[in-house]
C-alpha atoms as a PDB file:
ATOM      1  CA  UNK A   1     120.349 139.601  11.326  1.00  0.00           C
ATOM      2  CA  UNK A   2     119.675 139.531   7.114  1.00  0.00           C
ATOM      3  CA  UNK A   3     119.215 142.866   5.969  1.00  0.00           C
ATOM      4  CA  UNK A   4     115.516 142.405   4.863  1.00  0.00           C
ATOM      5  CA  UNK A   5     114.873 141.677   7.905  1.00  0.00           C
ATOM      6  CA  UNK A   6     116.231 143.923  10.294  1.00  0.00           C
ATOM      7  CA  UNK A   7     114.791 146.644   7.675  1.00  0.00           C
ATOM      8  CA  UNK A   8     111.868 145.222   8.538  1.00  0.00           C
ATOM      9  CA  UNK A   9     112.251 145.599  12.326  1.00  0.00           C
ATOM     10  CA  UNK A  10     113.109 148.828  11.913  1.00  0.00           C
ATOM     11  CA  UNK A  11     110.056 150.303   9.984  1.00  0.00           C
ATOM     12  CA  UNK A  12     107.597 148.517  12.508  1.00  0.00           C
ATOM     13  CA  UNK A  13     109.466 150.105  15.521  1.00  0.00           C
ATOM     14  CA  UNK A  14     109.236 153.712  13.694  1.00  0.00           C
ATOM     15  CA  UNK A  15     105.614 152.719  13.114  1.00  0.00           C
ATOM     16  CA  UNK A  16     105.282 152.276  16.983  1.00  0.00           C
ATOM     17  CA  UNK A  17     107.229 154.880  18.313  1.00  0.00           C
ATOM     18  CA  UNK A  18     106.926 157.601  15.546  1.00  0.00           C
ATOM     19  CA  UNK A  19     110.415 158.386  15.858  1.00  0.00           C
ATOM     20  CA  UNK A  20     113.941 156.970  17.209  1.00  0.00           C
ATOM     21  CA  UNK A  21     117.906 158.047  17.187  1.00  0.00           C
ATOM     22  CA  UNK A  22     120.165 155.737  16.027  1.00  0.00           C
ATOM     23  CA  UNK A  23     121.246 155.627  19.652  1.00  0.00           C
ATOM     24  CA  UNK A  24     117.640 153.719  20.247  1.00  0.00           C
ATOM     25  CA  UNK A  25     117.421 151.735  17.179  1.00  0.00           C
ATOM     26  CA  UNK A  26     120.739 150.702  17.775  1.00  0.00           C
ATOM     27  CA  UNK A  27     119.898 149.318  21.080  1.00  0.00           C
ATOM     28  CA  UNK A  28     116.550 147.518  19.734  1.00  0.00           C
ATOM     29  CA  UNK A  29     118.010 145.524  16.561  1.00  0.00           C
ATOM     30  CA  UNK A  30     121.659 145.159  18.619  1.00  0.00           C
ATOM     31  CA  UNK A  31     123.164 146.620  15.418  1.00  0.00           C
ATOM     32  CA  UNK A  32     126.039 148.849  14.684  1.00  0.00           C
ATOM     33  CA  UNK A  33     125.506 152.377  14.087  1.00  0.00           C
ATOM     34  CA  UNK A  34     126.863 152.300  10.843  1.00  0.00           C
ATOM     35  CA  UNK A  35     124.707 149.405   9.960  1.00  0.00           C
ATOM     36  CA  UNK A  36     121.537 151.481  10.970  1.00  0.00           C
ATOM     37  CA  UNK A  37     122.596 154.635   9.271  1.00  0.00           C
ATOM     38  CA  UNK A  38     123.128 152.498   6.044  1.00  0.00           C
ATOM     39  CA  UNK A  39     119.182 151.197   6.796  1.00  0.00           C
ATOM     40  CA  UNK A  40     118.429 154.544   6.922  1.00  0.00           C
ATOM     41  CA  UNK A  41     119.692 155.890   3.815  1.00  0.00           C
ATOM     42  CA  UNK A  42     118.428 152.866   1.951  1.00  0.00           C
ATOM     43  CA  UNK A  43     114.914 153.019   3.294  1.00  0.00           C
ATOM     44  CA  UNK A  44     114.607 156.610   2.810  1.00  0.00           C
ATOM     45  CA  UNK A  45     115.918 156.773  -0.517  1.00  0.00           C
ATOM     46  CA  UNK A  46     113.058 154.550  -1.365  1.00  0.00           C
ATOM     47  CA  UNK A  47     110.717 156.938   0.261  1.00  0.00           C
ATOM     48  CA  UNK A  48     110.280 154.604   2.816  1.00  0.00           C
ATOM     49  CA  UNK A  49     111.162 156.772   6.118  1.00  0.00           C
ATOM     50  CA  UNK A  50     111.837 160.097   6.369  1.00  0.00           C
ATOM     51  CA  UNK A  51     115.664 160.993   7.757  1.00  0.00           C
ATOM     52  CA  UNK A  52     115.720 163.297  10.249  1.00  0.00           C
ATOM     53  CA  UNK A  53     118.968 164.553  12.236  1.00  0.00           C
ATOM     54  CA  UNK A  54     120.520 161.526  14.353  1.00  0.00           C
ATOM     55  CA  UNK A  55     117.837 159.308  13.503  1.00  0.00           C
ATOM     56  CA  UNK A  56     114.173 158.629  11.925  1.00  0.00           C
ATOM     57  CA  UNK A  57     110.351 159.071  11.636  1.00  0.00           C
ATOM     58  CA  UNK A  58     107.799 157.095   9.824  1.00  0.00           C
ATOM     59  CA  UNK A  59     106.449 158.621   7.320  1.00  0.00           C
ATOM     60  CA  UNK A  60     102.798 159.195   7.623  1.00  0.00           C
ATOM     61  CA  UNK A  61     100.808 157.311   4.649  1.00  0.00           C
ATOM     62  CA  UNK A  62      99.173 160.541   3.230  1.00  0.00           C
ATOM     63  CA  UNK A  63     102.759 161.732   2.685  1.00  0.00           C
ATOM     64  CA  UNK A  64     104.244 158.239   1.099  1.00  0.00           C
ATOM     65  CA  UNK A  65     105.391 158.788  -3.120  1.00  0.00           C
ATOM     66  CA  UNK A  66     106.464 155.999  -4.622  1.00  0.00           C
ATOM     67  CA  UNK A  67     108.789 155.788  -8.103  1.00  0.00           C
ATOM     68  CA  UNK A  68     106.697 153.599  -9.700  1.00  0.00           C
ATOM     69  CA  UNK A  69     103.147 155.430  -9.226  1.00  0.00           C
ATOM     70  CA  UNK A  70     101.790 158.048 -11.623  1.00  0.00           C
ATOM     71  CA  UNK A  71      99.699 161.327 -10.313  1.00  0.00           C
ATOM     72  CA  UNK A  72      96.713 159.969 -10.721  1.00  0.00           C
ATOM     73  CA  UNK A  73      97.474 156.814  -8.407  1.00  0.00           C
ATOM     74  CA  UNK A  74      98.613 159.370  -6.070  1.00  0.00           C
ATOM     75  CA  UNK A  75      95.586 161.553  -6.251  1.00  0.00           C
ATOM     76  CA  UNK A  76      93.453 158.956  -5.764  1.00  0.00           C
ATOM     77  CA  UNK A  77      95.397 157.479  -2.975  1.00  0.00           C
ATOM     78  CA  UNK A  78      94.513 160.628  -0.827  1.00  0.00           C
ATOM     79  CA  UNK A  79      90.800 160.942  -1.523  1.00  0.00           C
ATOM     80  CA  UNK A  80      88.864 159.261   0.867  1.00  0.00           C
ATOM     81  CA  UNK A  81      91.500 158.234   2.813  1.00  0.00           C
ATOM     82  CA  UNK A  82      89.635 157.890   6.236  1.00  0.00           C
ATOM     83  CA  UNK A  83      87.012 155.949   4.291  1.00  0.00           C
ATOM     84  CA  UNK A  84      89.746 154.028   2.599  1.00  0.00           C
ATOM     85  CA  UNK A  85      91.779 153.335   5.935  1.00  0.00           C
ATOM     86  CA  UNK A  86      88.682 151.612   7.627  1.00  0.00           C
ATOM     87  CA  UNK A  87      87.561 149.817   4.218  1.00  0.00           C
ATOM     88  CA  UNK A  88      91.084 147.995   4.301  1.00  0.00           C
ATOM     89  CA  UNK A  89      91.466 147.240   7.581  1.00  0.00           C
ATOM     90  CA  UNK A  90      88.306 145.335   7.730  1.00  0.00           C
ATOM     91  CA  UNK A  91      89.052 143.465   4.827  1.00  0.00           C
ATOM     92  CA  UNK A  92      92.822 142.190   6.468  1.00  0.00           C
ATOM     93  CA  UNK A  93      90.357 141.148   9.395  1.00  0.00           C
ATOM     94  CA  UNK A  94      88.940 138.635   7.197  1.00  0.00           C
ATOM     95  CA  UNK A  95      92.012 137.247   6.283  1.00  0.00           C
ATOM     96  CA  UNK A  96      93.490 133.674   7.978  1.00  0.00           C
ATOM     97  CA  UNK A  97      96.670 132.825   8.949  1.00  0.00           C
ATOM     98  CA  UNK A  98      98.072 130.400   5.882  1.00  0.00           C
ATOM     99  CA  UNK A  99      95.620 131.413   3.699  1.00  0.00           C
ATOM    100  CA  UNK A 100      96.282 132.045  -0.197  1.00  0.00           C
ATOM    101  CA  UNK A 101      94.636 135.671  -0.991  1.00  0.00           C
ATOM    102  CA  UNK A 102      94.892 137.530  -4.129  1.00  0.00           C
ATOM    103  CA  UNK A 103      94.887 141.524  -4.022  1.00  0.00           C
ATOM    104  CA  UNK A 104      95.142 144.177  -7.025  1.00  0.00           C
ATOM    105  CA  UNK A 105      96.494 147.393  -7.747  1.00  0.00           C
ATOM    106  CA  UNK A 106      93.935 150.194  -6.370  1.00  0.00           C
ATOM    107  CA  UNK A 107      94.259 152.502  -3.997  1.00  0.00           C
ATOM    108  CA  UNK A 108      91.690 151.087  -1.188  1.00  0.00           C
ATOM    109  CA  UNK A 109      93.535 147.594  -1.289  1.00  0.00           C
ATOM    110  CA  UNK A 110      97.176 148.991  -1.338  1.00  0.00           C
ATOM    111  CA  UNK A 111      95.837 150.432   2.214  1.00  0.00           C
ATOM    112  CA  UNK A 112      95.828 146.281   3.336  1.00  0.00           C
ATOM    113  CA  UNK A 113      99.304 146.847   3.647  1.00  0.00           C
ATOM    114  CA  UNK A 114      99.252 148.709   6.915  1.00  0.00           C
ATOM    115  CA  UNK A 115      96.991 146.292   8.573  1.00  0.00           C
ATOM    116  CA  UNK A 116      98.637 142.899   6.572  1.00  0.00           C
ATOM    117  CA  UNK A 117     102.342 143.295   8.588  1.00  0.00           C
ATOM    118  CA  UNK A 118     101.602 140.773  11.265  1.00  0.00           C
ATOM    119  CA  UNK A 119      99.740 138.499   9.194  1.00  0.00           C
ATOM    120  CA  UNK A 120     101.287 135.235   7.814  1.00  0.00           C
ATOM    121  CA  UNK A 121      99.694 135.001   4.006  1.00  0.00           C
ATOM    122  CA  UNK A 122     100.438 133.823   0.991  1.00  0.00           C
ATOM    123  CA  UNK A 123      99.113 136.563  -1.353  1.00  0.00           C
ATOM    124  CA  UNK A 124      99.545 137.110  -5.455  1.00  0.00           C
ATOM    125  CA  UNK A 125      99.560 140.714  -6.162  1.00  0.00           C
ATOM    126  CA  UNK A 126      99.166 142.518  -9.302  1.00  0.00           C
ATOM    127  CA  UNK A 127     100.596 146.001  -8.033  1.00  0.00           C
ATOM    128  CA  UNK A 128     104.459 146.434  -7.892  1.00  0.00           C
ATOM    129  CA  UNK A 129     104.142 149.236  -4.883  1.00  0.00           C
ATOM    130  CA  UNK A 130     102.212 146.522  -2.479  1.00  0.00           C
ATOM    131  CA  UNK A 131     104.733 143.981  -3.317  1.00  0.00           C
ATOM    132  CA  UNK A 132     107.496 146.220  -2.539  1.00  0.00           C
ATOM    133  CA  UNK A 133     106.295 147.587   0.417  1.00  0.00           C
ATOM    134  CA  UNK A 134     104.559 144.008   1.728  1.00  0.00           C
ATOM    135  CA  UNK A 135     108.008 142.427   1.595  1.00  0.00           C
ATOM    136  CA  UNK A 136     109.934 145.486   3.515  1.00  0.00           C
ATOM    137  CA  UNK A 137     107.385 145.647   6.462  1.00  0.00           C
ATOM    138  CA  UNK A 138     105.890 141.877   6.728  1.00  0.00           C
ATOM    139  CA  UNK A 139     106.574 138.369   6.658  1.00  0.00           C
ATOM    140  CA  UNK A 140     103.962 137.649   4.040  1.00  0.00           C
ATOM    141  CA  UNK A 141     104.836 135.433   0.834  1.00  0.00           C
ATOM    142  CA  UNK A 142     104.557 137.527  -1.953  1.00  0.00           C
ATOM    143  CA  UNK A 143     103.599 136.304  -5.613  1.00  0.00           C
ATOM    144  CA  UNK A 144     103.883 138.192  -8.962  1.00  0.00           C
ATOM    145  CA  UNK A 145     103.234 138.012 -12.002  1.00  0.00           C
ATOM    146  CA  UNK A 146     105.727 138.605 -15.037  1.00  0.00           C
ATOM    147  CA  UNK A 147     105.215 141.164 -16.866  1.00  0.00           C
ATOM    148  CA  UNK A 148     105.336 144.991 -18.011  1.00  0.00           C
ATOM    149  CA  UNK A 149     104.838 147.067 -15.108  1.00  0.00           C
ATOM    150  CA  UNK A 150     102.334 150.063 -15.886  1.00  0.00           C
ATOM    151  CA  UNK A 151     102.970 153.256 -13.806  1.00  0.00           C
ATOM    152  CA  UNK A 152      99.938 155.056 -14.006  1.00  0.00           C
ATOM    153  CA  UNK A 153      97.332 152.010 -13.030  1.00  0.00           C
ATOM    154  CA  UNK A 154     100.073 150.466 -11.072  1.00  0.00           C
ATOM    155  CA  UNK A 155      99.716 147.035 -12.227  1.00  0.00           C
ATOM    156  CA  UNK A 156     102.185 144.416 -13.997  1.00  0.00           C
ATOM    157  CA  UNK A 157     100.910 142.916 -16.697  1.00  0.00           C
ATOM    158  CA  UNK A 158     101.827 139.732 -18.660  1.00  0.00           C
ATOM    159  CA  UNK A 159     101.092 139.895 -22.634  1.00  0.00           C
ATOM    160  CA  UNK A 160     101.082 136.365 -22.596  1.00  0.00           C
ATOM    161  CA  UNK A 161      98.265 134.000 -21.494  1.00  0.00           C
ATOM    162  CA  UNK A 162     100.237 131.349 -19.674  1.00  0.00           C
ATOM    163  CA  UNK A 163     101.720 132.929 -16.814  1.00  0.00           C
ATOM    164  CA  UNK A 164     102.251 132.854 -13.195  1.00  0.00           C
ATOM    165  CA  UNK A 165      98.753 133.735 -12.119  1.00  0.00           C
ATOM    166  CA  UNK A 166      97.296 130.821 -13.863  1.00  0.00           C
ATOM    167  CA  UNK A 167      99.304 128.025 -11.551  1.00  0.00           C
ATOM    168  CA  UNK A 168      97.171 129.935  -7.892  1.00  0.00           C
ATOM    169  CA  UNK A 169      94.025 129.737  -6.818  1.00  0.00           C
ATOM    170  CA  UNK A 170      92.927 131.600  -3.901  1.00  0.00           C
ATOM    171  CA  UNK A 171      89.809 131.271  -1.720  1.00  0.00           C
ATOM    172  CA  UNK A 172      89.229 135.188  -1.465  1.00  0.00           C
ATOM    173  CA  UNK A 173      90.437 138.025  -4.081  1.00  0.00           C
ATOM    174  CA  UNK A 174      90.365 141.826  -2.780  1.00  0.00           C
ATOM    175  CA  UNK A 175      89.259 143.950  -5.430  1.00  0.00           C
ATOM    176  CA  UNK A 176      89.021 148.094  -5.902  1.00  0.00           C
ATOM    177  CA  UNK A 177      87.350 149.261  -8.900  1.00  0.00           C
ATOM    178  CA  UNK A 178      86.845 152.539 -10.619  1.00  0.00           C
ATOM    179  CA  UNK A 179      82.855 152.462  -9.962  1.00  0.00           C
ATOM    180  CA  UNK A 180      79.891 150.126  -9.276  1.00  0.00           C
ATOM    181  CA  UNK A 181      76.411 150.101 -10.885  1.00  0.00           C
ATOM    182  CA  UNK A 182      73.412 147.698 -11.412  1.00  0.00           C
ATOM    183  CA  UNK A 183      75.376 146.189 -14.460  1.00  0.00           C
ATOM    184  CA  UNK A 184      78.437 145.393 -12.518  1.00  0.00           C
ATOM    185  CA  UNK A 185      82.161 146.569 -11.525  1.00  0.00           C
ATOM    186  CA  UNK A 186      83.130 149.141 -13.660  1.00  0.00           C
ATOM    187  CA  UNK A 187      86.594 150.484 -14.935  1.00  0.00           C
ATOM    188  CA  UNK A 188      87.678 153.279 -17.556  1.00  0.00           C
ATOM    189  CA  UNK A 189      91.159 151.733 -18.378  1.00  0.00           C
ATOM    190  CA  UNK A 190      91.503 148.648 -20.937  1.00  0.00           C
ATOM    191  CA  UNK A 191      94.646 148.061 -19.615  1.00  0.00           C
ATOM    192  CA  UNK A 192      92.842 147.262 -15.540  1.00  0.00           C
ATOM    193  CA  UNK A 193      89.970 144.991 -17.529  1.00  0.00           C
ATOM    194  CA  UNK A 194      93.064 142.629 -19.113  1.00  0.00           C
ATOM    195  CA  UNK A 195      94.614 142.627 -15.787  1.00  0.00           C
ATOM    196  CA  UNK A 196      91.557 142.108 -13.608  1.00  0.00           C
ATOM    197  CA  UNK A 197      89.833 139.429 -15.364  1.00  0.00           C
ATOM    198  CA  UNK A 198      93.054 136.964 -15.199  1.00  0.00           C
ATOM    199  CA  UNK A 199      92.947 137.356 -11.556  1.00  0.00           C
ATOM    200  CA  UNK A 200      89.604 136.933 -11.086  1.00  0.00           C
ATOM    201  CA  UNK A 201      89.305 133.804 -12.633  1.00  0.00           C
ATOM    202  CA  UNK A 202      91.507 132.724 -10.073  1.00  0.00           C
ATOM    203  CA  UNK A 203      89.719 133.115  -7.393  1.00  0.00           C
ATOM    204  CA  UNK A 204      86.582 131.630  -6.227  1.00  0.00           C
ATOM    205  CA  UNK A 205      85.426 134.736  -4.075  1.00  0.00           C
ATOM    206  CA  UNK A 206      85.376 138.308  -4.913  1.00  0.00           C
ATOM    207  CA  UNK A 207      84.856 140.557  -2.163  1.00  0.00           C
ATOM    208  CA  UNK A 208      84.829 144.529  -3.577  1.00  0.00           C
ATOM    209  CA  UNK A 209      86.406 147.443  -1.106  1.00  0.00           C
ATOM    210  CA  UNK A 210      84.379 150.218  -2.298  1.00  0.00           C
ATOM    211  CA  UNK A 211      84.503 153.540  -0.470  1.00  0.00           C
ATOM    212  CA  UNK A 212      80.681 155.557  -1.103  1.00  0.00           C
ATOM    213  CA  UNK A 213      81.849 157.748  -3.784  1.00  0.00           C
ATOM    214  CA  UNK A 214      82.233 154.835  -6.093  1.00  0.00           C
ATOM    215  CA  UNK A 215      78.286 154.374  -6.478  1.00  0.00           C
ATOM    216  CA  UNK A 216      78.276 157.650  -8.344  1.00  0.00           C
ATOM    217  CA  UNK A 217      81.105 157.147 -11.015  1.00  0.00           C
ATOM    218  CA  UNK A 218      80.181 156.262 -14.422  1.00  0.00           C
ATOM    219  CA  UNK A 219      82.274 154.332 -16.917  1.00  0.00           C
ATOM    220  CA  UNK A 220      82.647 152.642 -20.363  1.00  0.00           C
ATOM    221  CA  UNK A 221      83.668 149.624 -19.468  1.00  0.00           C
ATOM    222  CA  UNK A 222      82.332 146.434 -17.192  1.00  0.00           C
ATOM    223  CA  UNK A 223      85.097 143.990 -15.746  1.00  0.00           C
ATOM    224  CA  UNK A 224      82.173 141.930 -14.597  1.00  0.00           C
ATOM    225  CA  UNK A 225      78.670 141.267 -13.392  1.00  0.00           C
ATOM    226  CA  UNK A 226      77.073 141.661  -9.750  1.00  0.00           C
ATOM    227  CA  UNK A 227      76.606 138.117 -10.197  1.00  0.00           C
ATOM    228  CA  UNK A 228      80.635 137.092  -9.640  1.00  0.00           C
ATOM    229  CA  UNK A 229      80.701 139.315  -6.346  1.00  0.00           C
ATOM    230  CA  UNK A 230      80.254 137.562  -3.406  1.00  0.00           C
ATOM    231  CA  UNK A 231      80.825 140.593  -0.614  1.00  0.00           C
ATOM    232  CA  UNK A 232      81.049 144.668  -0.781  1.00  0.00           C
ATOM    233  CA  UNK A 233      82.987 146.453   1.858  1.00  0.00           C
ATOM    234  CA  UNK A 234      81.695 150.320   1.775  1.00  0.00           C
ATOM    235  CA  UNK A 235      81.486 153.305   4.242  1.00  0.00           C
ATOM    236  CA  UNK A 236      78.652 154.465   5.937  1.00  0.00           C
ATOM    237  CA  UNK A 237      78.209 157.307   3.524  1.00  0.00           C
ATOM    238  CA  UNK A 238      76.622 154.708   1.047  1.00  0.00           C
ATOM    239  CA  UNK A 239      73.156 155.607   0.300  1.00  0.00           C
ATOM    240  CA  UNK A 240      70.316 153.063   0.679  1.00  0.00           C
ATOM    241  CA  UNK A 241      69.561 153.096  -2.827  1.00  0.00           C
ATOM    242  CA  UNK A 242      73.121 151.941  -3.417  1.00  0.00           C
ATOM    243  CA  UNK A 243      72.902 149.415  -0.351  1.00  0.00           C
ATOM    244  CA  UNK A 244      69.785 147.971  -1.769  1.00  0.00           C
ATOM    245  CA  UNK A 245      70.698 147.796  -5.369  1.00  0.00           C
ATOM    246  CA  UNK A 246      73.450 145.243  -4.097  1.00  0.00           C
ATOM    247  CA  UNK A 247      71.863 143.354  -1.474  1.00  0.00           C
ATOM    248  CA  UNK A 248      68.931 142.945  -4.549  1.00  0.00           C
ATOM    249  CA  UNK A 249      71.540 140.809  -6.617  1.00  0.00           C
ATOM    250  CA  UNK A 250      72.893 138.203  -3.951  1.00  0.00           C
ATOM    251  CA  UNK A 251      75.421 140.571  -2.986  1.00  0.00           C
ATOM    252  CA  UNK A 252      76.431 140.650   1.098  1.00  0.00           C
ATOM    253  CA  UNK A 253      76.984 144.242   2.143  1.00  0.00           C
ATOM    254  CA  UNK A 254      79.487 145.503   4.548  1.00  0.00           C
ATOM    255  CA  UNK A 255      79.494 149.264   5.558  1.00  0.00           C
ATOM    256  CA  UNK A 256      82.648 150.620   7.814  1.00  0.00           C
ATOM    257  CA  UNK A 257      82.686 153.915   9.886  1.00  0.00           C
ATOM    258  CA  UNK A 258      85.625 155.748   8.728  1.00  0.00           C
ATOM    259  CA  UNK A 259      88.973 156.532  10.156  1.00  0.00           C
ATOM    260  CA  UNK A 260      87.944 159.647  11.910  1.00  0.00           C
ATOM    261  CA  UNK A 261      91.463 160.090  13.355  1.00  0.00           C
ATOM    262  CA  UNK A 262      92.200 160.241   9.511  1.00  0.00           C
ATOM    263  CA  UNK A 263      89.216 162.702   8.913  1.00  0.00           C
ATOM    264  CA  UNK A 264      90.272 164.853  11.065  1.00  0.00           C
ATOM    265  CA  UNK A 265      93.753 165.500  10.206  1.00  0.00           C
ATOM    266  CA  UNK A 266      92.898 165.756   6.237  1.00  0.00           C
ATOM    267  CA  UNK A 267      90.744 168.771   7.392  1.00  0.00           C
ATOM    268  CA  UNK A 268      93.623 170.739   9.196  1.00  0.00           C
END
């Protein structure tokens, strides 16, 4: 067995069972024990697993740091994570086998990635952490573009107008954003707005994973109009005013009950 793959074997049997020796994982990918200690190390060393003595655990999501993501990516990745958690998972559900899907760098769509690992997509990616962690755990094919990879917004981005992005086209883009209002998707960082609006335009539906908070942010800058968003996927802590605001410009609304296994844990 390739080593990306059996990697990949590995993680989704910690992901089922929690925990395993080497003994046991030995036995499931009918490896050597060196070879699965050497998994080990590399995996964990890329925050991936943690090591524990004579085997492994998954690492819980809420616990995952990544090289390439600055503190505020973090932060933001364990707010409303039970909100979050449902928010993605709802949107993978609307995903086809052999479809072509764009996703971008925020912290509700990088949650896909739990839910995309037995799907069979083709999907173009902005954010270096999904990439990474979509090719360790799935059999997805993964797209990126060239670029300068920005820690802190945890996007690559091209400075030049003709790259990859502009040879895909994808039926459905998945899109977080900073905030929404009655003028549109908001964001506070120039840097997001360049990288946003290339993938955007290749795409010919936008659907929005929102979680509630994000009706009462306020920022400088609009990436676009209700007008080019076909679908919003919210909690049910969205107010009605926020609901009907939406639904008022053509937009489809989709609240999710959150991940109260999730919810419950945050609060011990």
């Amino acid at each position: 067995m390739v080593n990306h793959k059996r990697r990949k074997g590995l993680l989704k049997l910690l992901a089922e069972h929690n925990a395993a020796s080497v003994e046991q994982l030995v036995d499931w990918l009918n490896s050597s024990p060196a070879t699965v200690r050497r998994d080990i190390v590399w995996l964990a060393e890329r925050n991936l697993l943690t090591r524990t003595r004579g085997g492994a655990e998954d690492l819980p999501q809420k616990k995952r740091t990544f090289a390439l993501s600055g503190e505020t990516f973090q932060n933001n990745l364990e707010r409303y994570s039970a909100e979050k958690r449902a928010i993605a998972r709802y949107a993978t559900d609307m995903c086809a086998d052999g479809e072509t899907i764009i996703i971008n760098g925020g912290t509700t769509t990088y949650m896909m990635v739990a839910f995309l690992a037995e799907k069979r997509l083709k999907i173009l990616t902005n954010s270096f952490l999904m990439a990474e962690r979509l090719l360790m755990t799935s059999e997805n094919e993964i797209i990126l573009p060239g670029g300068k990879v920005y820690r802190e917004q945890n996007v690559i981005l091209s400075p030049f107008d003709n790259d990859i992005t502009q040879h895909h086209y994808a039926a459905k883009m998945f899109m977080g954003v900073y905030g929404l209002s009655m003028l549109g998707l908001m964001e506070v960082d120039p840097i997001l707005i360049q990288a946003e609006k290339r993938l955007i335009s290749q795409t010919e539906e936008l659907i929005v994973l929102a979680d509630s908070s994000k009706f009462a942010r306020k920022a400088g800058l609009i990436l676009c109009g209700l007008n080019r968003v076909a679908c919003v996927i919210t909690d049910t802590g969205a107010s009605d005013a926020a609901i009907q605001m939406l639904e008022q410009a053509g937009v489809k609304v989709i609240t999710v009950t959150p991940d109260n296994e999730l919810k419950d844990s945050a609060k011990n």
